[in-house]
Protein backbone atom coordinates (compact mmCIF):
# COMPACT_ATOMS: atom_id res chain seq x y z
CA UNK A 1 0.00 0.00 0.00
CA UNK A 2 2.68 2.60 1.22
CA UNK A 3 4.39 2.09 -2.35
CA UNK A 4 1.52 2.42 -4.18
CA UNK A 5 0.79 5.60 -2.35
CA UNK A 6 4.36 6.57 -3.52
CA UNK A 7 3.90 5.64 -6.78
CA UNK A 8 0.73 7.95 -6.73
CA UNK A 9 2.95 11.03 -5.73
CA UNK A 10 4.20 12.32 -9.43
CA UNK A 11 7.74 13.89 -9.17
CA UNK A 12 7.22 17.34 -9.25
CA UNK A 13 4.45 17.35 -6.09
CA UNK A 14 7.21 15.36 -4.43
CA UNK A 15 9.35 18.65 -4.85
CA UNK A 16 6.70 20.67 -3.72
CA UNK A 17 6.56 18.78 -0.43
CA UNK A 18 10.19 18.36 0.07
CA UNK A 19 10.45 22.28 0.22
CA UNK A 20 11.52 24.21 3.42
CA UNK A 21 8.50 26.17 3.61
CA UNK A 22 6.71 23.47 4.83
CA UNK A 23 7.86 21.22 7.88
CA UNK A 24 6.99 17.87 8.41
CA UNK A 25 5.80 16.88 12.26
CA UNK A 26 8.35 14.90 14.39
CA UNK A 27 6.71 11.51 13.60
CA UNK A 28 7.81 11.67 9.93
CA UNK A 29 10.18 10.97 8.26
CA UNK A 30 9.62 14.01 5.49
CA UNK A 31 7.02 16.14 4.17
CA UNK A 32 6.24 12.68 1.38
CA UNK A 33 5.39 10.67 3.90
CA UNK A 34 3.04 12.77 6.22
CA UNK A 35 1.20 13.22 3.15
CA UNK A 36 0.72 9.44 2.19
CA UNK A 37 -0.22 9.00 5.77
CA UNK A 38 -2.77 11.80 6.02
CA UNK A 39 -4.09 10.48 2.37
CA UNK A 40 -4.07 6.57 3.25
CA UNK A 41 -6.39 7.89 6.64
CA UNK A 42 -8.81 9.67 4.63
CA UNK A 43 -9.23 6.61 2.05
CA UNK A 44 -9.49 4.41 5.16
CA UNK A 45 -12.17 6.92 6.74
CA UNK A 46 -13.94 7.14 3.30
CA UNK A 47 -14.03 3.50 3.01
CA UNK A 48 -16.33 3.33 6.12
CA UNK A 49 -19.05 5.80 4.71
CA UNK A 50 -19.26 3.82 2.00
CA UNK A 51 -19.82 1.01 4.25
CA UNK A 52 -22.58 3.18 6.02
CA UNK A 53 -24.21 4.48 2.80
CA UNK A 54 -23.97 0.98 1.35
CA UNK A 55 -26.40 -0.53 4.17
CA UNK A 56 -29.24 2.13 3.65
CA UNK A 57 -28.65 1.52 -0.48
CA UNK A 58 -29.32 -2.46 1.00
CA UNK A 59 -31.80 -1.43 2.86
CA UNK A 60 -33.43 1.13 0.57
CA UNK A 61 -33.08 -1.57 -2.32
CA UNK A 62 -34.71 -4.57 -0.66
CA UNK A 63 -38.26 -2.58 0.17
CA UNK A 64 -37.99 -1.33 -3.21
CA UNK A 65 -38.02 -3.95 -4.67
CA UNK A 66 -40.81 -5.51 -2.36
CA UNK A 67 -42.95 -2.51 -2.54
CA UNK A 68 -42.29 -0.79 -6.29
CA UNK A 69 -45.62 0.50 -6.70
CA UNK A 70 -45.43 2.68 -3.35
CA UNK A 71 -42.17 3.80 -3.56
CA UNK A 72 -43.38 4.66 -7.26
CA UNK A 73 -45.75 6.99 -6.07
CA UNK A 74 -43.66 8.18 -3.28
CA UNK A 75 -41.12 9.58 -6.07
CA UNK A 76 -43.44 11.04 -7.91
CA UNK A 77 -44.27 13.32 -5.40
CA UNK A 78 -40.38 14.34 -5.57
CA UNK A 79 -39.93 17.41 -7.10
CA UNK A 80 -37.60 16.38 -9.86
CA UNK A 81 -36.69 19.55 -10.92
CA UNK A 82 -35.11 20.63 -7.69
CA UNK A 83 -33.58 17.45 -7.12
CA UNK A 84 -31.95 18.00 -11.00
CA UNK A 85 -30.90 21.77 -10.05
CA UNK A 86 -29.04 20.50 -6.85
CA UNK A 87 -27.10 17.76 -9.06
CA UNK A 88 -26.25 20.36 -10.97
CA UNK A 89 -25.01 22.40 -8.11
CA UNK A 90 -23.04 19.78 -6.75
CA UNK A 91 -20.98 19.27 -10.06
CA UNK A 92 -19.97 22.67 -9.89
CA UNK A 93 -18.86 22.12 -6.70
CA UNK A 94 -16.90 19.64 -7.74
CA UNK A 95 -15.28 21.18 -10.08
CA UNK A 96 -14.48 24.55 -7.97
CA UNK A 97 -13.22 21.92 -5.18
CA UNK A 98 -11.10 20.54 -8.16
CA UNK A 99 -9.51 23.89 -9.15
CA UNK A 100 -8.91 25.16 -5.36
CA UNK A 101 -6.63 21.74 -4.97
CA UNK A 102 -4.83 22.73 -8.27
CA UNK A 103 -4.45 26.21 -7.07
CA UNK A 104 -2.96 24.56 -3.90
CA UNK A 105 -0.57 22.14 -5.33
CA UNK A 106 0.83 25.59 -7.49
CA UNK A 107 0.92 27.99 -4.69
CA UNK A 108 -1.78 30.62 -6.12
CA UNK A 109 -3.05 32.00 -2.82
CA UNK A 110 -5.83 34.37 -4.48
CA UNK A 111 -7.29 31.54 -6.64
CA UNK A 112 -7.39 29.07 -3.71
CA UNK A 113 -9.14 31.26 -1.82
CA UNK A 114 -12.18 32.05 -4.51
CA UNK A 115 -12.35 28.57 -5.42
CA UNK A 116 -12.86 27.41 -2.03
CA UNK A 117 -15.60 30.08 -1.23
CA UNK A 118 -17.28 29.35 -4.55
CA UNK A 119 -17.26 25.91 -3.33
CA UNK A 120 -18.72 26.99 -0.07
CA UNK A 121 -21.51 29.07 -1.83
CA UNK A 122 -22.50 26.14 -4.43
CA UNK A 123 -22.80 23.84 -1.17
CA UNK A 124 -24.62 26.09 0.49
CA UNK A 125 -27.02 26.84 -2.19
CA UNK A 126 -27.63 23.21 -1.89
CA UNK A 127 -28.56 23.05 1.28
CA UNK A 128 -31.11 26.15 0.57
CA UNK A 129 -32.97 24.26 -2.45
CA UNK A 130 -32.93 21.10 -0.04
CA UNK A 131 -34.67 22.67 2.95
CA UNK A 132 -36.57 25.57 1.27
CA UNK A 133 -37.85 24.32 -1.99
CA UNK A 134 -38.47 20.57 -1.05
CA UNK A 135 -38.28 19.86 2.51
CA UNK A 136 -40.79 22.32 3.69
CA UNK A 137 -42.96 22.06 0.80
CA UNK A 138 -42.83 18.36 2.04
CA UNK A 139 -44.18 19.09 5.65
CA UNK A 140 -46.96 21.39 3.75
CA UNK A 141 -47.95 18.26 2.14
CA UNK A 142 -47.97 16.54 5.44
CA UNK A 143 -45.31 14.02 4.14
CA UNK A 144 -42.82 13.92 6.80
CA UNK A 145 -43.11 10.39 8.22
CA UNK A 146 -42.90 10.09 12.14
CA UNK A 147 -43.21 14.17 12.94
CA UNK A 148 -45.65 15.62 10.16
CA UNK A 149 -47.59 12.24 8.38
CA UNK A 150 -50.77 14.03 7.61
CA UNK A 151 -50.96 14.00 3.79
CA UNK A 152 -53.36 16.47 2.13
CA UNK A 153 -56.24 15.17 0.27
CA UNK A 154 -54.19 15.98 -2.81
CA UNK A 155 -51.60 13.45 -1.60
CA UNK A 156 -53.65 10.69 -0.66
CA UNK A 157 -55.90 10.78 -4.51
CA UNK A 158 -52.17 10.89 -6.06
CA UNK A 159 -51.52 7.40 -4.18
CA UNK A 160 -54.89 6.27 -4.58
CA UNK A 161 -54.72 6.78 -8.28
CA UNK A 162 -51.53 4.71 -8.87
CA UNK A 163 -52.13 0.47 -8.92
CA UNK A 164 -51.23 -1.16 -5.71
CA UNK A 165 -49.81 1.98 -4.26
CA UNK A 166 -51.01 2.23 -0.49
CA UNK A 167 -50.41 4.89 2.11
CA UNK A 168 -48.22 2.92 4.77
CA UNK A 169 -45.84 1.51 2.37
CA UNK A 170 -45.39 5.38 0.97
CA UNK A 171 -44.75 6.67 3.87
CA UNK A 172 -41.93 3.58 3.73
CA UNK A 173 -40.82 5.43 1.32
CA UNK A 174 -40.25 8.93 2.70
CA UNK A 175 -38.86 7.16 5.79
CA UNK A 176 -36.07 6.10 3.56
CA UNK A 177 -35.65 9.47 1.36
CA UNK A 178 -35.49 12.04 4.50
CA UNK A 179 -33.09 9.57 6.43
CA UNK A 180 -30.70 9.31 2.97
CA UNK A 181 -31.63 12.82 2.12
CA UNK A 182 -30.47 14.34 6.09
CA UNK A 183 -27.71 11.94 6.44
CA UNK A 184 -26.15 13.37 2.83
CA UNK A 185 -27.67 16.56 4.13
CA UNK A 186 -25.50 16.34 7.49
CA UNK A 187 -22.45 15.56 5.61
CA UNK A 188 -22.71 18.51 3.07
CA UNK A 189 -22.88 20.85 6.32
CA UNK A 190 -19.16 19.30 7.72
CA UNK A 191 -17.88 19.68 4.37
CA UNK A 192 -19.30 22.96 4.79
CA UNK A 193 -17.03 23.48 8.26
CA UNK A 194 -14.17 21.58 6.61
CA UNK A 195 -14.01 24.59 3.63
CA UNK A 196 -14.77 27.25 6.38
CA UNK A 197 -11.31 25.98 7.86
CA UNK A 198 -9.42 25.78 4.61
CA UNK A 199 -10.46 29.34 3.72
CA UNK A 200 -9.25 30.32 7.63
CA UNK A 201 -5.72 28.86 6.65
CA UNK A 202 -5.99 29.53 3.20
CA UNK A 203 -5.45 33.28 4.37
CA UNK A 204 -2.45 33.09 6.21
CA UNK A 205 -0.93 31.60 3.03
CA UNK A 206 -0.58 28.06 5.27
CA UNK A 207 -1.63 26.25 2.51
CA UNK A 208 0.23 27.59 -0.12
CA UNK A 209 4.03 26.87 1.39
CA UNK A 210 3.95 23.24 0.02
CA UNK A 211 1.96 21.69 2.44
CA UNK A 212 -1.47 21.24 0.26
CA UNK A 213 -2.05 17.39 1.70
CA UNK A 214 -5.27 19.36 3.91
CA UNK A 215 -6.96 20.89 0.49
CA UNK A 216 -6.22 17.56 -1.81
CA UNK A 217 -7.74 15.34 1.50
CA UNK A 218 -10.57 17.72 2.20
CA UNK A 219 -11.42 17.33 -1.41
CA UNK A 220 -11.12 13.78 -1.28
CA UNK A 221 -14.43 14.05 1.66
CA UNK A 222 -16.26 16.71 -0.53
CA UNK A 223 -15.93 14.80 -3.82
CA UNK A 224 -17.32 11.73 -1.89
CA UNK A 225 -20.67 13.38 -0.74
CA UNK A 226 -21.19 14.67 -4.01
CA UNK A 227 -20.79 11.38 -5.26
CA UNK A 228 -23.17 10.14 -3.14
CA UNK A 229 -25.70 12.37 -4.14
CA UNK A 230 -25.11 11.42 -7.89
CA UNK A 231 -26.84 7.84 -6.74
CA UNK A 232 -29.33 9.49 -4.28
CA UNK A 233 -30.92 11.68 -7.16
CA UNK A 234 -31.92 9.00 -9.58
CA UNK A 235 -32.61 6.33 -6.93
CA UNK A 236 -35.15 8.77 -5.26
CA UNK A 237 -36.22 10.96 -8.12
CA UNK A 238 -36.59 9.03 -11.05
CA UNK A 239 -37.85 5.51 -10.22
CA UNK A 240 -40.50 3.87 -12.45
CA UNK A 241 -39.67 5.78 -15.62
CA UNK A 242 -41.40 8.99 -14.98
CA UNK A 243 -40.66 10.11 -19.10
């Protein structure tokens, strides 16, 4: 694993590291190998959300395919068009996230900065469709299982009207999308606290002396969630063909 990692590390960002801007803590050998470490951690950490996600995928997948007609009509009272705008948002973020690591790894300061507040903003304006445009229209429509499960009569003729659709096994459904939608949700908001800290240091030109292992690994955690979301969106959104 360790030479992979090393193997991983092109030539020139081995330079960058090696420089004496940046010092490597006392349990390191050099500036190389904190990075590897820091990296190989964040892979290992990343490898148990997927382990986390993967069980309420199982989950999610199993009543699915028990129930199809419900969680049919559950989608369909998705606003697709929101849930398409945020996957939009979300690759953008991506891609800022992308060019604030490359303006790390070449020491642009300025750039790093607006590339990690754009990313900010885009994640943010993710969070604002989620709660403001679909999750409170949801508790309107009395669709919030456990706290709000009063749907409107509007609701309850859109479930009636779909073949072997029934109530309690829609509400299954919205069990599953507000628990995968929040969890995603609750991650976007630490990546949120993980930029906040990046733009912090980013200012006091910390990550622009060589040591950029923080903005490639933070981006590592932010690329994940949106990753994440790129299943969520047409597992939740777009079952049963709705075109």
């Amino acid at each position: 694993m360790n030479q992979w990692l090393n193997d991983s590390i092109s030539s020139p960002w081995r330079e960058k590291l090696a420089t004496p801007e940046f010092t490597h803590s006392h349990q390191f050998d050099d500036n190389a190998q904190q990075f590897e470490a820091a990296s190989l951690g964040m892979w290992v950490f990343l490898l148990t959300e997927i382990m986390f996600f993967g069980g309420l995928f199982c989950g999610y997948a199993v009543y699915r395919s028990q129930y199809l007609p419900s969680f049919e009509a559950g989608s369909r009272l998705l606003n697709v068009g929101f849930g398409a705008a945020n996957t939009a948002v979300l690759l953008a973020s991506s891609l800022t996230m992308a060019l604030a690591v490359r303006a790390a790894q070449t020491r642009k300061g300025n750039a790093l900065m607006i590339f990690v507040l754009l990313t900010m903003l885009l994640g943010i304006a993710f969070l604002g469709i989620k709660f403001f445009f679909e999750w409170i229209p949801d508790w309107r429509d009395g669709v919030v299982p456990g706290l709000h499960w009063v749907p409107t009569a509007e609701v309850v003729q859109h479930v009636a009207g779909r073949a072997g659709a029934v109530l309690p096994r829609v509400e299954l459904f919205f069990c599953f999308y507000f628990f995968m939608t929040g969890m995603h949700a609750l991650h976007m908001v630490v990546g949120l606290g993980i930029m906040t800290y990046l733009l912090l240091k980013a200012r006091t030109g910390a990550l622009t002396s060589g040591h950029f292992a923080p903005v490639e690994i933070s981006g590592l955690y932010w690329h994940f969630v949106d990753i994440v979301w790129i299943f969520l969106f047409p597992l939740l959104y777009l079952i049963g063909g709705r075109y």
